[in-house]
N, C-alpha and C. Protein backbone atom coordinates (compact mmCIF):
# COMPACT_ATOMS: atom_id res chain seq x y z
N UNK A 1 41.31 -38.59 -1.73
CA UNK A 1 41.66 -38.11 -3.07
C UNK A 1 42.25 -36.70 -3.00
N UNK A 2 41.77 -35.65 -2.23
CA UNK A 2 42.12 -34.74 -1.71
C UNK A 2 43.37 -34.29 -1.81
N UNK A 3 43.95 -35.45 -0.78
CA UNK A 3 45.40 -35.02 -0.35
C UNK A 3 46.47 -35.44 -1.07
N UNK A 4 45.94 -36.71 -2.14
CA UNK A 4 46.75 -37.06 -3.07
C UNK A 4 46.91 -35.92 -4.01
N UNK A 5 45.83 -35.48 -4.50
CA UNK A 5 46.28 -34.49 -5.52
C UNK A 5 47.10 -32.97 -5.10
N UNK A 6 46.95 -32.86 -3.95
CA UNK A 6 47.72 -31.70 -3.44
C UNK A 6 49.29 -32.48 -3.04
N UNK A 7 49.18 -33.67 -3.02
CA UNK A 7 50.80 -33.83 -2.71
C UNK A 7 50.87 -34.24 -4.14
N UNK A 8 50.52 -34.35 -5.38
CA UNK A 8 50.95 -34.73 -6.36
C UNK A 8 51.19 -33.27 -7.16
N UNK A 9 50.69 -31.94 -6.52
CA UNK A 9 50.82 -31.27 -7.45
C UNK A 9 52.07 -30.59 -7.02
N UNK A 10 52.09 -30.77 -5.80
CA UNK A 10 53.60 -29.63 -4.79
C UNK A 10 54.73 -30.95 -5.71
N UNK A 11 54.70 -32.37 -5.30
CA UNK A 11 55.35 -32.98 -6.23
C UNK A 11 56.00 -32.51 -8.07
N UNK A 12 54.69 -31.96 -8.72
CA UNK A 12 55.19 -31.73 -9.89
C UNK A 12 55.88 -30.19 -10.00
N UNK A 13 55.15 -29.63 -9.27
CA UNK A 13 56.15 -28.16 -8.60
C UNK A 13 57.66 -28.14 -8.65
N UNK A 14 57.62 -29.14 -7.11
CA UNK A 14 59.03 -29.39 -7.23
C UNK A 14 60.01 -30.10 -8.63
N UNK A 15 59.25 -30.61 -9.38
CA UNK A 15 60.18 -31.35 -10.13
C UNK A 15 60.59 -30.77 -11.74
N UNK A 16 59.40 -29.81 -11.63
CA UNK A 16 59.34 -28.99 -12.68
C UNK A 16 60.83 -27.62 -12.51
N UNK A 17 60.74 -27.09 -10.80
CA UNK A 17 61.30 -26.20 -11.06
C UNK A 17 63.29 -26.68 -11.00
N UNK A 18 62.98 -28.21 -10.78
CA UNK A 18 64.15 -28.87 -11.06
C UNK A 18 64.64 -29.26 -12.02
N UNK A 19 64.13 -29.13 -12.88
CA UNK A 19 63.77 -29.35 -14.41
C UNK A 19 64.33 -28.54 -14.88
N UNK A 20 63.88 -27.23 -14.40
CA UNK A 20 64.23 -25.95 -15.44
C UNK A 20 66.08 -25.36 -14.85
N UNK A 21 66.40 -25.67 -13.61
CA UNK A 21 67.59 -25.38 -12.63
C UNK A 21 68.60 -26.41 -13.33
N UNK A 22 68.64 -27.53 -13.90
CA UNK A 22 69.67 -28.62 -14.15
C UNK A 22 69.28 -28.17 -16.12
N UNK A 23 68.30 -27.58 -16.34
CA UNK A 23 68.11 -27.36 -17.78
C UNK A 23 69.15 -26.03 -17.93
N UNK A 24 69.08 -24.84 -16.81
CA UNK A 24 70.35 -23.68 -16.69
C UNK A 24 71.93 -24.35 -16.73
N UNK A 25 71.64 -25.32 -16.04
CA UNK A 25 73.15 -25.34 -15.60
C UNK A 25 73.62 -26.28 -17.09
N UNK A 26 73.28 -27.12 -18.01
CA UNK A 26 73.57 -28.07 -18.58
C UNK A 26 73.34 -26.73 -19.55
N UNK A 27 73.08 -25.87 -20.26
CA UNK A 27 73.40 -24.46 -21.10
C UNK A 27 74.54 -24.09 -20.44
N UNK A 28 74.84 -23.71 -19.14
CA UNK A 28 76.26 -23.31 -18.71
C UNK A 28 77.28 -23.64 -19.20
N UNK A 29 77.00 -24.99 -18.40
CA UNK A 29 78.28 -26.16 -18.94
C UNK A 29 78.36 -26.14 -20.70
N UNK A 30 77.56 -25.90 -21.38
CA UNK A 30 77.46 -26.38 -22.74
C UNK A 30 78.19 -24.48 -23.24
N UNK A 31 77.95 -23.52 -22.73
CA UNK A 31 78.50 -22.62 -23.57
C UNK A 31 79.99 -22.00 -22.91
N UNK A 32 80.31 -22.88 -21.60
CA UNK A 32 81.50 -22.46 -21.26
C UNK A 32 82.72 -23.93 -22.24
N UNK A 33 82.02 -24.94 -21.95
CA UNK A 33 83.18 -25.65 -22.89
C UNK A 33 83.10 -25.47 -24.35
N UNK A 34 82.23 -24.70 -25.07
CA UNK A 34 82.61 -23.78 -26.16
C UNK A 34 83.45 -22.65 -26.12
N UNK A 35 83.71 -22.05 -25.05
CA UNK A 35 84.79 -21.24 -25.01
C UNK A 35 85.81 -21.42 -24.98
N UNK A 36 86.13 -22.74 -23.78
CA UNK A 36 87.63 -23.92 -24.17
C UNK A 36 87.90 -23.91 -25.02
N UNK A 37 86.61 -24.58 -26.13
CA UNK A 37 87.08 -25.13 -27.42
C UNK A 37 87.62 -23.99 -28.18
N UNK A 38 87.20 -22.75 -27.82
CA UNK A 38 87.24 -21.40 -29.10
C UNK A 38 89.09 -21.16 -28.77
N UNK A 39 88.61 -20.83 -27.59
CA UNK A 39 90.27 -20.55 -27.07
C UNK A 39 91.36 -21.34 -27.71
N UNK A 40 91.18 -23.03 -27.83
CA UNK A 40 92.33 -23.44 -28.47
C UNK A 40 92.46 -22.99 -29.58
């Protein structure tokens, strides 16, 4: 039980701080093709 929960928590670690890295970039993308749009 042990080792499950320590690989389940490095698991949610990782997926969390992947979470928040593709949550930056998808704001990126979202306020640079508002600038496209402004520009036309």
């Amino acid at each position: 039980m042990g080792t499950f929960g320590i690989i389940g928590f490095i698991f949610g670690i990782i997926a969390y701080t992947t979470a928040l890295n593709n949550a930056k970039k998808v704001k990126e993308l979202e306020s640079r093709i508002n600038d496209l749009e402004n520009k036309k």
